[in-house]
N, C-alpha and C. Protein backbone atom coordinates (compact mmCIF):
# COMPACT_ATOMS: atom_id res chain seq x y z
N UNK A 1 -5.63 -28.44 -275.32
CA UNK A 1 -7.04 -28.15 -275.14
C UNK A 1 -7.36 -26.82 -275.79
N UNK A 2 -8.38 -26.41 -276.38
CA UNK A 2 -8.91 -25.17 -276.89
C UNK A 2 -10.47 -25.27 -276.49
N UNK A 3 -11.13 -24.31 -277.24
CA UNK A 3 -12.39 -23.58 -277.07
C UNK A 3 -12.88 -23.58 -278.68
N UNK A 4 -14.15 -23.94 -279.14
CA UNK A 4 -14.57 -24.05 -280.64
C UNK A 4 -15.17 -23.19 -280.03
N UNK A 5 -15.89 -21.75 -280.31
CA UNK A 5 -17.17 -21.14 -280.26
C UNK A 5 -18.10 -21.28 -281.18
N UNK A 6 -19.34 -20.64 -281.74
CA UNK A 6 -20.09 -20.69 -282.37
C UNK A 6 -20.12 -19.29 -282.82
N UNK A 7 -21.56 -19.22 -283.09
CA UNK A 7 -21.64 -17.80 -283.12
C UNK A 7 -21.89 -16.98 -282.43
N UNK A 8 -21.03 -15.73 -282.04
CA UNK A 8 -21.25 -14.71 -281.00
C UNK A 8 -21.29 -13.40 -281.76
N UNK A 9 -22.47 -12.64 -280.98
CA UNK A 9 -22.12 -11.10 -281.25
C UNK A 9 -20.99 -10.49 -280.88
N UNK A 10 -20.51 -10.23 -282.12
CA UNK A 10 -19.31 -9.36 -282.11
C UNK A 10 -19.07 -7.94 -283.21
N UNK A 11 -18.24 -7.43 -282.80
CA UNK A 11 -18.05 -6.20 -284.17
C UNK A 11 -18.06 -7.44 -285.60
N UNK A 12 -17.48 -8.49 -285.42
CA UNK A 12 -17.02 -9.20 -286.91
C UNK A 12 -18.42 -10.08 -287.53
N UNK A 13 -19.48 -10.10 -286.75
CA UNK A 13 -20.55 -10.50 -287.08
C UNK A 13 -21.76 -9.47 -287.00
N UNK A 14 -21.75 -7.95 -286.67
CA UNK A 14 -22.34 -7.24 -286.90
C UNK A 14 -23.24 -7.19 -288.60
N UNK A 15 -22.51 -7.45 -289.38
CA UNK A 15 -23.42 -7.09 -290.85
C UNK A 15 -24.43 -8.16 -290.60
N UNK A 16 -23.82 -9.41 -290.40
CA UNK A 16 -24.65 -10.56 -290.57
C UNK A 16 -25.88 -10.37 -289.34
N UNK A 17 -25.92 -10.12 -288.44
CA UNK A 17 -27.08 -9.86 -287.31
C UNK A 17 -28.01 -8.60 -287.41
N UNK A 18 -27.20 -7.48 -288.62
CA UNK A 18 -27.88 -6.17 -288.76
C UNK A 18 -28.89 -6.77 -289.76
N UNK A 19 -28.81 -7.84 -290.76
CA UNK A 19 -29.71 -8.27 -291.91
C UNK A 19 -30.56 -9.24 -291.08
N UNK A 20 -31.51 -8.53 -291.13
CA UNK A 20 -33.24 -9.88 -290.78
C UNK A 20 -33.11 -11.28 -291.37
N UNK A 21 -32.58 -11.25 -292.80
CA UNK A 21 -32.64 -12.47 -293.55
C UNK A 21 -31.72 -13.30 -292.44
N UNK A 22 -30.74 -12.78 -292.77
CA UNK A 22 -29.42 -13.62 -292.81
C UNK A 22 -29.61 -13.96 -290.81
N UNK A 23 -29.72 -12.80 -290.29
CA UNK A 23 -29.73 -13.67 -288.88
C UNK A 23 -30.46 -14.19 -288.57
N UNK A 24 -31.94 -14.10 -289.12
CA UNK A 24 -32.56 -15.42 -288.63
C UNK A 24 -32.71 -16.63 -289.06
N UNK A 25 -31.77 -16.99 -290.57
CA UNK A 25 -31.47 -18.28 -290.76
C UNK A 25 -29.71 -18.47 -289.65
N UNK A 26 -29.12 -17.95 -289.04
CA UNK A 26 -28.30 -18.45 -288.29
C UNK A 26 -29.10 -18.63 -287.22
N UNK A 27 -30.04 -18.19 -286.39
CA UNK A 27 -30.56 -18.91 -285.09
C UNK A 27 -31.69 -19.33 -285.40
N UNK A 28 -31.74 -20.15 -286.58
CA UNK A 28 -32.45 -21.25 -286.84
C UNK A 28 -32.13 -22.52 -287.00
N UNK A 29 -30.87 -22.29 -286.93
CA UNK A 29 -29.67 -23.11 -286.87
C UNK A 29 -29.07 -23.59 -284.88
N UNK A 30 -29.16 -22.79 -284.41
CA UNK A 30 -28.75 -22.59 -282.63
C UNK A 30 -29.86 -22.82 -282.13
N UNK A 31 -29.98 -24.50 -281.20
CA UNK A 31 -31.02 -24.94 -280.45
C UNK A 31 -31.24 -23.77 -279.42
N UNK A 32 -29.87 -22.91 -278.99
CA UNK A 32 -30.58 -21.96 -277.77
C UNK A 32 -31.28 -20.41 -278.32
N UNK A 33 -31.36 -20.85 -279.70
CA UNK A 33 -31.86 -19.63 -280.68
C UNK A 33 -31.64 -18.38 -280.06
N UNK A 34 -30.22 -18.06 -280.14
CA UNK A 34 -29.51 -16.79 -279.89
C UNK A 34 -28.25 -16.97 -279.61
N UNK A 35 -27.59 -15.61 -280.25
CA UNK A 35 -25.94 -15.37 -280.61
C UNK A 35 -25.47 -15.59 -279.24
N UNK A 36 -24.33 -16.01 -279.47
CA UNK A 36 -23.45 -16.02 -277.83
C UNK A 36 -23.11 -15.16 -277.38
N UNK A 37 -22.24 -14.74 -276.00
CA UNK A 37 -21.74 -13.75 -275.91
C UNK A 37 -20.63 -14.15 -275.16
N UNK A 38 -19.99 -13.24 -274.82
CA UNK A 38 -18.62 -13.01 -273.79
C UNK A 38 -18.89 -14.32 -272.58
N UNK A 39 -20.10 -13.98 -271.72
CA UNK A 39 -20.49 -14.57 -270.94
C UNK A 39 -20.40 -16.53 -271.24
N UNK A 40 -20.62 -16.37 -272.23
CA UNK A 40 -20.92 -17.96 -272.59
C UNK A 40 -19.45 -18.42 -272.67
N UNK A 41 -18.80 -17.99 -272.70
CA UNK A 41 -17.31 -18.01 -273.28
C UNK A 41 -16.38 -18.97 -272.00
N UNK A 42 -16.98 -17.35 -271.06
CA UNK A 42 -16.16 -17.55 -269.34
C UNK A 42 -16.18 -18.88 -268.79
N UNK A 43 -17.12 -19.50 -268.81
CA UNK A 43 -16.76 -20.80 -267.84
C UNK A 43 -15.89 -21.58 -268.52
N UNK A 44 -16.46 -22.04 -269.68
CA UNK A 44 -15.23 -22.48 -270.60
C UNK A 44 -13.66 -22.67 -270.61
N UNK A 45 -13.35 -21.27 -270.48
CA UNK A 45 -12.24 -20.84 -270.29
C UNK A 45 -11.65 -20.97 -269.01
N UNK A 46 -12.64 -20.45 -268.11
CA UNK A 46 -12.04 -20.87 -266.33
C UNK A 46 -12.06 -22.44 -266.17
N UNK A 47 -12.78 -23.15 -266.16
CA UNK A 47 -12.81 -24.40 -266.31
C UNK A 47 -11.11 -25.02 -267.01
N UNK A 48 -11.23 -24.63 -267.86
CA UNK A 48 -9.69 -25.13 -268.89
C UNK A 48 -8.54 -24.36 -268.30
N UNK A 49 -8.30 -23.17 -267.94
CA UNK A 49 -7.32 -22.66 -267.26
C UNK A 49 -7.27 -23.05 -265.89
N UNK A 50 -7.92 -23.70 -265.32
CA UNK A 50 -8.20 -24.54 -263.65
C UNK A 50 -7.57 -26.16 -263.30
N UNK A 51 -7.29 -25.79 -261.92
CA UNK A 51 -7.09 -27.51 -262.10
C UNK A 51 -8.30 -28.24 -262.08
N UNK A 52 -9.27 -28.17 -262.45
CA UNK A 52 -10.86 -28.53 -262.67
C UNK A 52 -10.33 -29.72 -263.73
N UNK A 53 -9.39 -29.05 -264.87
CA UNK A 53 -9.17 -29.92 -266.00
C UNK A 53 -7.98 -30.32 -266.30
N UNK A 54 -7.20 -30.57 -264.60
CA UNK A 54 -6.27 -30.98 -265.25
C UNK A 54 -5.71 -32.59 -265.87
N UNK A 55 -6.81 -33.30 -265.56
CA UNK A 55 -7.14 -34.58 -266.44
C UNK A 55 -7.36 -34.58 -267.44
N UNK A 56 -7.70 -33.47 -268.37
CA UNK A 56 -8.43 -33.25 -269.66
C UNK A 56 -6.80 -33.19 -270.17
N UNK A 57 -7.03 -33.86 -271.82
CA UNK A 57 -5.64 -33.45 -272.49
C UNK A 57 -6.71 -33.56 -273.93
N UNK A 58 -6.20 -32.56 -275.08
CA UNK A 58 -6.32 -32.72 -276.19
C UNK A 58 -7.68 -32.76 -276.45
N UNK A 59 -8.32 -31.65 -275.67
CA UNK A 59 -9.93 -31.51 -276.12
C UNK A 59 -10.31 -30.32 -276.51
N UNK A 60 -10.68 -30.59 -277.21
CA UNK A 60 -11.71 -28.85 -278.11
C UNK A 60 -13.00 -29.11 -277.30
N UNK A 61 -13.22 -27.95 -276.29
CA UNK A 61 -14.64 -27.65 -276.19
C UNK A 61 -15.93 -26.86 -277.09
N UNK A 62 -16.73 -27.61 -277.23
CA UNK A 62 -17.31 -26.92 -278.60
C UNK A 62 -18.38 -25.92 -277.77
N UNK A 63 -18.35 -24.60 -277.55
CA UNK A 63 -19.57 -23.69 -276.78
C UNK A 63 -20.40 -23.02 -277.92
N UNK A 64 -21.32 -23.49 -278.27
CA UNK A 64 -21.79 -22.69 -279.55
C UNK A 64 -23.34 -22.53 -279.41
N UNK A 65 -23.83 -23.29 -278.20
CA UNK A 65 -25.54 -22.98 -278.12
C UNK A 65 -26.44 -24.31 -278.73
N UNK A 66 -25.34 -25.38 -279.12
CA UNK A 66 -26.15 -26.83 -279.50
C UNK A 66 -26.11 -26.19 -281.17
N UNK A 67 -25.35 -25.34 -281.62
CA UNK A 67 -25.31 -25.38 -283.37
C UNK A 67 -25.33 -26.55 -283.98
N UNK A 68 -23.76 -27.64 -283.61
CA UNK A 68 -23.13 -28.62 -284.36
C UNK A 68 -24.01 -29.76 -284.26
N UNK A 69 -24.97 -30.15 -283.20
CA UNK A 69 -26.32 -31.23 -282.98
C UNK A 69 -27.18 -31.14 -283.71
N UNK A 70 -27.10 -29.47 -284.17
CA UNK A 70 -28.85 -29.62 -285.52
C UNK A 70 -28.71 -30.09 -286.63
């Protein structure tokens, strides 16, 4: 099992969110029109490290804000 994220504010996406252009064609792209964060991450992760999932085998959770649907 893993975790796909999307896009989150981070130091490694800083240039791209400091440019007007460029970040607002990425959350034009994200149905929840805005970067992820840490927070979005957590359940994810507790969920998959839990016996919540321990039926789950061989799944990528995709947390990205509805990106991969547009």
């Amino acid at each position: 099992n893993g975790i796909a994220p999307g896009y989150y504010a981070t130091d490694i996406t800083l240039a791209t969110r400091s440019n007007p252009e460029t970040n607002q064609r990425v959350l034009d792209h994200i149905p929840a029109n805005r970067w992820g964060d840490t927070q979005d991450l957590m359940g994810a992760a507790v969920f998959l490290a839990s016996p919540a999932s321990n039926y789950v085998n061989g799944h990528l959770l995709v947390v990205d804000g509805g990106y991969l649907v547009r």
